[in-house]
PDB file of N, CA and C in Angstrom:
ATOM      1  N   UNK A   1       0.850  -1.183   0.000  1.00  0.00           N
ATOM      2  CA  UNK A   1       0.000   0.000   0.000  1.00  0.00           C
ATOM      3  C   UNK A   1       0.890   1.240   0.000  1.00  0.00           C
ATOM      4  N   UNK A   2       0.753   2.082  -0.794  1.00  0.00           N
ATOM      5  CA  UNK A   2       1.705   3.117  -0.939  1.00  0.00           C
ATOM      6  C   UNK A   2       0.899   4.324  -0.323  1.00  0.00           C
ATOM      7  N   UNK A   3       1.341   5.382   0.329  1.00  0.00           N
ATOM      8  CA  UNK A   3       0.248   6.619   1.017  1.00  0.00           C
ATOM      9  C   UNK A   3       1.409   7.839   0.300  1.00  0.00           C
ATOM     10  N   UNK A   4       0.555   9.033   0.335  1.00  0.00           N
ATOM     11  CA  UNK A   4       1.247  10.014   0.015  1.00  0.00           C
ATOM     12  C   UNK A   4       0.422  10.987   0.976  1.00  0.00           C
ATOM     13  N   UNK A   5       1.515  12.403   1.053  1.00  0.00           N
ATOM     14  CA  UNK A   5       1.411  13.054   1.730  1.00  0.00           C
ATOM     15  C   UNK A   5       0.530  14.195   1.062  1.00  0.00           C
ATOM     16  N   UNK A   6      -0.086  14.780   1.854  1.00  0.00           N
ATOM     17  CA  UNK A   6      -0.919  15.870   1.215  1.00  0.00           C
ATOM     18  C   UNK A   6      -0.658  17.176  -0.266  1.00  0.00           C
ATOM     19  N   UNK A   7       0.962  17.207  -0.036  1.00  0.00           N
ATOM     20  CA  UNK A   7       1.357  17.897  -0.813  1.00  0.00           C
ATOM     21  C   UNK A   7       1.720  16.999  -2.295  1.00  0.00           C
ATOM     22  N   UNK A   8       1.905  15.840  -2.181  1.00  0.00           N
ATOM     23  CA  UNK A   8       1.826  14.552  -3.069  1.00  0.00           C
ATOM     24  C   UNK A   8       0.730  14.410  -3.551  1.00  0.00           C
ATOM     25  N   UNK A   9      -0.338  14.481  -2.783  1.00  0.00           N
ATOM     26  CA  UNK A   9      -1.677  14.262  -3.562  1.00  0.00           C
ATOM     27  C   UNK A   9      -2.178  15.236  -4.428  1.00  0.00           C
ATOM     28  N   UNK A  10      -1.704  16.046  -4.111  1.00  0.00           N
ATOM     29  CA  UNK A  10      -1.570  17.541  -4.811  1.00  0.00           C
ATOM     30  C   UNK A  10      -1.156  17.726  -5.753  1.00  0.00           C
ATOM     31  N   UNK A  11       0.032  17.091  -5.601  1.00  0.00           N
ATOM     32  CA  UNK A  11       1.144  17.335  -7.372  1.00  0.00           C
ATOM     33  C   UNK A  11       0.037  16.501  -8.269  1.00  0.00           C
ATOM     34  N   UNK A  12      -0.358  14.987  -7.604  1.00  0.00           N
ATOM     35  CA  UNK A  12      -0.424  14.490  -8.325  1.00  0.00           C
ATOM     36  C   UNK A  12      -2.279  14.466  -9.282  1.00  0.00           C
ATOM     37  N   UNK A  13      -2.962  15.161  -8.429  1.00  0.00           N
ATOM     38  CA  UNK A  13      -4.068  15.774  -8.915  1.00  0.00           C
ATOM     39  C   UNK A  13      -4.415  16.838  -9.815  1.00  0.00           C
ATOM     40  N   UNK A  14      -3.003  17.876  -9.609  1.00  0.00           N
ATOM     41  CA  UNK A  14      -3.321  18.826 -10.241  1.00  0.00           C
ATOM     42  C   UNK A  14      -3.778  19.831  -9.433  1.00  0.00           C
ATOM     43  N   UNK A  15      -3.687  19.746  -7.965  1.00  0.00           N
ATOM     44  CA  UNK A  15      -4.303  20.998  -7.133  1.00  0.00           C
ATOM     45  C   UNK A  15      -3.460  21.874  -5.970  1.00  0.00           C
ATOM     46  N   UNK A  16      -3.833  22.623  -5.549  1.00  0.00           N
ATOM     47  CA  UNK A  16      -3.418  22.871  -4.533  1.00  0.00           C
ATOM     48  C   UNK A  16      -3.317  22.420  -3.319  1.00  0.00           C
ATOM     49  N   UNK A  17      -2.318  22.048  -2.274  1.00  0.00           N
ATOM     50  CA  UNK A  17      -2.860  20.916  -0.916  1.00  0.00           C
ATOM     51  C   UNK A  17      -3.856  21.935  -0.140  1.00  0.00           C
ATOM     52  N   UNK A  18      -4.185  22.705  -0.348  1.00  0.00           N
ATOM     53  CA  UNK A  18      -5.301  23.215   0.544  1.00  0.00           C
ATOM     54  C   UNK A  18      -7.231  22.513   0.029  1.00  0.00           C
ATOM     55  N   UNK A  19      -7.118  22.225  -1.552  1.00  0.00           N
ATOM     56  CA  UNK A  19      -7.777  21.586  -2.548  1.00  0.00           C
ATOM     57  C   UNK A  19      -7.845  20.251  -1.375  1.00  0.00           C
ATOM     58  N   UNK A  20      -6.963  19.736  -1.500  1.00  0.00           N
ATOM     59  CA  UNK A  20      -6.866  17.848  -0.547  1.00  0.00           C
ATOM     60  C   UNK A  20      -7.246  17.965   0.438  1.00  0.00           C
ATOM     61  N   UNK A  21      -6.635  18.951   1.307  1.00  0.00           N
ATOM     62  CA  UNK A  21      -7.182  19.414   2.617  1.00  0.00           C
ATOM     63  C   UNK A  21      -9.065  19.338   2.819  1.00  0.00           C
ATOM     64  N   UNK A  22      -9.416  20.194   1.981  1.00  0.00           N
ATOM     65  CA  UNK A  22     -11.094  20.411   1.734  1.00  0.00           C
ATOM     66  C   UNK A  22     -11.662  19.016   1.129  1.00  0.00           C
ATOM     67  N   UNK A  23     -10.873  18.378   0.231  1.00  0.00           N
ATOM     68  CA  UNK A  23     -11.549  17.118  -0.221  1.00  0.00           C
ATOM     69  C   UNK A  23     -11.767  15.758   1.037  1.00  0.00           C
ATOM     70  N   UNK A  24     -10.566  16.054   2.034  1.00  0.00           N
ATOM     71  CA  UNK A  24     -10.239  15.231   3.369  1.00  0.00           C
ATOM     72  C   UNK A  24     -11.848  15.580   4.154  1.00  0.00           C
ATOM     73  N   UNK A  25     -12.175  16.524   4.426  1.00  0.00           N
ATOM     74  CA  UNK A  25     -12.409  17.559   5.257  1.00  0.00           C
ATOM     75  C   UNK A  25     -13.717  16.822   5.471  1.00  0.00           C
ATOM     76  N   UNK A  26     -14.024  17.187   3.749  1.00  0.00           N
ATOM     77  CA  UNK A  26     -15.782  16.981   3.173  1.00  0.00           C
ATOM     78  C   UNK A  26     -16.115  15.692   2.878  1.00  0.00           C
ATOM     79  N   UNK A  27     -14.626  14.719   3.365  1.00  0.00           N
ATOM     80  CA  UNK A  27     -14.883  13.405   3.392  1.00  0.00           C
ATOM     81  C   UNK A  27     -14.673  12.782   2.116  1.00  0.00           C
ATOM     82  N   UNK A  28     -14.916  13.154   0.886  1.00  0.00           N
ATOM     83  CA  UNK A  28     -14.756  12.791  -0.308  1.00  0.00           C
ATOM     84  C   UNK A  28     -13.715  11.850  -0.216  1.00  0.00           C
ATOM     85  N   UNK A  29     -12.170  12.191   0.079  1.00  0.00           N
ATOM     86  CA  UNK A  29     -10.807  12.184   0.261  1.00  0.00           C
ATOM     87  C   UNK A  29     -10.833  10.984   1.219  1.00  0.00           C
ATOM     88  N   UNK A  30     -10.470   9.989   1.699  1.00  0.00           N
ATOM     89  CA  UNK A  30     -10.615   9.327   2.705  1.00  0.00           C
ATOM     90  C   UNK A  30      -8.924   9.307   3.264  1.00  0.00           C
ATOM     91  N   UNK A  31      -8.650   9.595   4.494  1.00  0.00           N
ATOM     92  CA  UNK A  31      -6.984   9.652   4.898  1.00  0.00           C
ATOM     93  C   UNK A  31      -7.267   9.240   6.399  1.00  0.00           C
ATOM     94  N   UNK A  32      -5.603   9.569   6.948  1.00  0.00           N
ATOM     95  CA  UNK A  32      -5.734   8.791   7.802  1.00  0.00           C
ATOM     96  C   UNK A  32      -4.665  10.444   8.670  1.00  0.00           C
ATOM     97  N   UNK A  33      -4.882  10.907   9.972  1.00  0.00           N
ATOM     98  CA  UNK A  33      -3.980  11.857  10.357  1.00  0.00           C
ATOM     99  C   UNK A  33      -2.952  11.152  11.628  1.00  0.00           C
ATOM    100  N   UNK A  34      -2.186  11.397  11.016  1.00  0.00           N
ATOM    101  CA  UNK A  34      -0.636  10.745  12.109  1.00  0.00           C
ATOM    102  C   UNK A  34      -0.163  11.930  12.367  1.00  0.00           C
ATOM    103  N   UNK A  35      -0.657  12.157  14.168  1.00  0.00           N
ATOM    104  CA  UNK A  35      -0.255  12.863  14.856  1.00  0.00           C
ATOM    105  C   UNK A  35      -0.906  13.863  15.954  1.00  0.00           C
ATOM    106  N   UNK A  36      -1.026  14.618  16.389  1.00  0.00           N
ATOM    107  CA  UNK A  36      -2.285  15.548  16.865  1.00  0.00           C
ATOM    108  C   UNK A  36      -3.034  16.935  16.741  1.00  0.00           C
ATOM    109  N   UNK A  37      -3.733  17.480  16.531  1.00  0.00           N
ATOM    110  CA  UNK A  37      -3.767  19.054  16.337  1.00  0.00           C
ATOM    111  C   UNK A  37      -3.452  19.404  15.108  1.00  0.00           C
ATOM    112  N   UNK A  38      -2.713  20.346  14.829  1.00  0.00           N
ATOM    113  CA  UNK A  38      -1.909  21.251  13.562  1.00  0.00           C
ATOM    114  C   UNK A  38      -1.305  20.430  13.277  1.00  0.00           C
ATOM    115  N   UNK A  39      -0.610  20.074  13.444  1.00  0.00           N
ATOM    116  CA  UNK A  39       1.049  19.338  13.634  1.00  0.00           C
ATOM    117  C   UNK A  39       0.377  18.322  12.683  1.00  0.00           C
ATOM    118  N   UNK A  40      -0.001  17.566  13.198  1.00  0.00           N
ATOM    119  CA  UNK A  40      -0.578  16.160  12.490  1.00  0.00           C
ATOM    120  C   UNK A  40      -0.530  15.944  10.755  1.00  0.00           C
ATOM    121  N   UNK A  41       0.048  15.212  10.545  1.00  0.00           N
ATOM    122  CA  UNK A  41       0.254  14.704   8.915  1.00  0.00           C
ATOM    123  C   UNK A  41      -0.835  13.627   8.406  1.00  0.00           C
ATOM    124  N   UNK A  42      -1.072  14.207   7.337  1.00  0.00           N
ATOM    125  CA  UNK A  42      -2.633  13.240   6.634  1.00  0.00           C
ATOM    126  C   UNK A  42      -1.716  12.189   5.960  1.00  0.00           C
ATOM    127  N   UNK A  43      -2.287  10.978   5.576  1.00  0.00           N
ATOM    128  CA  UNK A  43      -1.670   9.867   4.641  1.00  0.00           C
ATOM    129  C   UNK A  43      -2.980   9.601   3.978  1.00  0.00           C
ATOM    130  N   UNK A  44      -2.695   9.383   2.819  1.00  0.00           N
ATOM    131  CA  UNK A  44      -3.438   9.311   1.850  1.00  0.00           C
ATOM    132  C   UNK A  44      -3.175   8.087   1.040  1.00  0.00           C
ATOM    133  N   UNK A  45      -3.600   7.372   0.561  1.00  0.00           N
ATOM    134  CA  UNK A  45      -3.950   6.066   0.323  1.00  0.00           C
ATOM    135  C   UNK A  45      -3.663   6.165  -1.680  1.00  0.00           C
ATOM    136  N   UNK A  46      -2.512   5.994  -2.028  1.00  0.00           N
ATOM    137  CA  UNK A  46      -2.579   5.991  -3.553  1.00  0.00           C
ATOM    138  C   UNK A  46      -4.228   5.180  -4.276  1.00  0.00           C
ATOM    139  N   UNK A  47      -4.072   5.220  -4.066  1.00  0.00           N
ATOM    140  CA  UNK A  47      -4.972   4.454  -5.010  1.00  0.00           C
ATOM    141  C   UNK A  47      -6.718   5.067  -4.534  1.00  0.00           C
ATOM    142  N   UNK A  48      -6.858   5.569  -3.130  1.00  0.00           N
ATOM    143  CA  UNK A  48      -7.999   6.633  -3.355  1.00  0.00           C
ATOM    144  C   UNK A  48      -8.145   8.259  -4.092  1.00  0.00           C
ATOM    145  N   UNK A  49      -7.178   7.992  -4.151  1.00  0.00           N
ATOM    146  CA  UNK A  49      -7.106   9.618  -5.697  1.00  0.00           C
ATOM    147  C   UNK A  49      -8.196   9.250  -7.076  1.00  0.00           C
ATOM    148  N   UNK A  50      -8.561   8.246  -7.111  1.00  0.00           N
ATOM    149  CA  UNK A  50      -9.726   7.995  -8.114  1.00  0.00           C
ATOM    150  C   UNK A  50     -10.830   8.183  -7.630  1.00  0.00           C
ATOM    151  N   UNK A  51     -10.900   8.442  -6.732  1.00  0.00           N
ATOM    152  CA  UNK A  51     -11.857   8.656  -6.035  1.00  0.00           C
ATOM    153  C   UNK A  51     -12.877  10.257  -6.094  1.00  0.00           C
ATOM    154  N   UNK A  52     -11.673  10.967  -6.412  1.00  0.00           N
ATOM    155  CA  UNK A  52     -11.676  12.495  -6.370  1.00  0.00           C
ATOM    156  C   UNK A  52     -11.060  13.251  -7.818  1.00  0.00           C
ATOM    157  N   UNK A  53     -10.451  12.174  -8.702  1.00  0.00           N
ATOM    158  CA  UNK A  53      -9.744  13.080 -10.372  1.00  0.00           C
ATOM    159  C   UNK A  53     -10.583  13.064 -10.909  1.00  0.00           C
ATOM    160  N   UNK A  54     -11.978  12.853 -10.823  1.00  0.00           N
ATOM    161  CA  UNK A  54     -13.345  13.545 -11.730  1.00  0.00           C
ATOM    162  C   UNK A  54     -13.752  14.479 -11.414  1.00  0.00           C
ATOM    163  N   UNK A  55     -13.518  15.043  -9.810  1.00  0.00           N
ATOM    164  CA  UNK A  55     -14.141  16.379  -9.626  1.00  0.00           C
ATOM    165  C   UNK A  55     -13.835  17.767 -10.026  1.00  0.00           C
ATOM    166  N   UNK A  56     -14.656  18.503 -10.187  1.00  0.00           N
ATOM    167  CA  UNK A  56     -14.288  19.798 -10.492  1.00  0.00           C
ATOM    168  C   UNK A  56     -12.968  20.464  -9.751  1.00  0.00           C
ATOM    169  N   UNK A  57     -12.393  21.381  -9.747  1.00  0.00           N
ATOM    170  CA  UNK A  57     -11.243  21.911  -9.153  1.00  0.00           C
ATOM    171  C   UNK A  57     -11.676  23.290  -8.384  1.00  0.00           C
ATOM    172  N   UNK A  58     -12.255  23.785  -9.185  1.00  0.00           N
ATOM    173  CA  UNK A  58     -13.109  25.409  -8.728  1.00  0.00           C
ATOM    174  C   UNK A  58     -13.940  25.519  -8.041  1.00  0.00           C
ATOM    175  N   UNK A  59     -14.598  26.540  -7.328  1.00  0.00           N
ATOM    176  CA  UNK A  59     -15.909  26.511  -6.377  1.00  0.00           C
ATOM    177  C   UNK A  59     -16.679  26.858  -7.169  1.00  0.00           C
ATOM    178  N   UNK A  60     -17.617  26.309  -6.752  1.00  0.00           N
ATOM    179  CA  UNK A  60     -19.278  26.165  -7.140  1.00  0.00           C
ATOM    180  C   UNK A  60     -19.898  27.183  -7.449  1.00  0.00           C
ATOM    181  N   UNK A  61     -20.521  27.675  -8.719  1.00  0.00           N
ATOM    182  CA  UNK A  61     -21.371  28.989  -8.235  1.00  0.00           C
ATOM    183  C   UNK A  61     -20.729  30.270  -8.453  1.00  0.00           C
ATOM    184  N   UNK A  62     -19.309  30.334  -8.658  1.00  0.00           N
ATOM    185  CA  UNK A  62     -18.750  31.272  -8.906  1.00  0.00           C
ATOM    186  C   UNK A  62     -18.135  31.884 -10.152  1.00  0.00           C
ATOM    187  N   UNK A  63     -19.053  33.181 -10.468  1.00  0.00           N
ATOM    188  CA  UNK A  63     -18.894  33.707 -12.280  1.00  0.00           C
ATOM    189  C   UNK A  63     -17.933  34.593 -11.793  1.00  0.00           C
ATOM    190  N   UNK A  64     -17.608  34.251 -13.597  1.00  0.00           N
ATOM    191  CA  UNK A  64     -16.287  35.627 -13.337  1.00  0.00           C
ATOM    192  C   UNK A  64     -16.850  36.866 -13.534  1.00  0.00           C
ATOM    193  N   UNK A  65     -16.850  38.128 -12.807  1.00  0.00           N
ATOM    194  CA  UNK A  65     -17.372  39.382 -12.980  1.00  0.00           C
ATOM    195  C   UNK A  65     -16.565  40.504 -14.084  1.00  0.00           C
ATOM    196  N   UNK A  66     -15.255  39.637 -14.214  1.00  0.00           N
ATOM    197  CA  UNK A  66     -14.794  41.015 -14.973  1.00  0.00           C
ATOM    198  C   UNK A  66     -14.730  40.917 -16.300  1.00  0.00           C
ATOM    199  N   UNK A  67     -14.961  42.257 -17.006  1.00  0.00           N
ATOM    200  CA  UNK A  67     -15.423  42.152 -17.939  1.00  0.00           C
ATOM    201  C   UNK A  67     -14.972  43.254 -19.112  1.00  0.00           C
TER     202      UNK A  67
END
């Protein structure tokens, strides 16, 4: 079983780790946190990234105004 770290899941999605962070969060993401509080490091499960490379990247609902 191979895990990657949040910033790994990141490269390898195409997002930002704050993106993984919110996908963890909202549950989508399924991980595991080693450690306590802040500090604490997510592991992420290679092979649940299919789980989440169909979703959109952007927030919901939001037009561009400028024009």
């Amino acid at each position: 079983m191979v895990t990657l770290t949040v910033e790994q899941a990141a490269e390898r999605l195409g997002v930002i780790p704050r993106r993984v962070r919110a996908l963890i969060a909202s549950g989508q993401l399924p991980a595991v946190k080693l450690g306590e509080g802040r500090r604490g490091n997510w592991q992420i499960k290679e092979a649940d990234l299919r789980l989440v490379q169909m979703l959109p990247s952007g927030r919901r609902g939001v037009q561009n105004k400028s024009k």
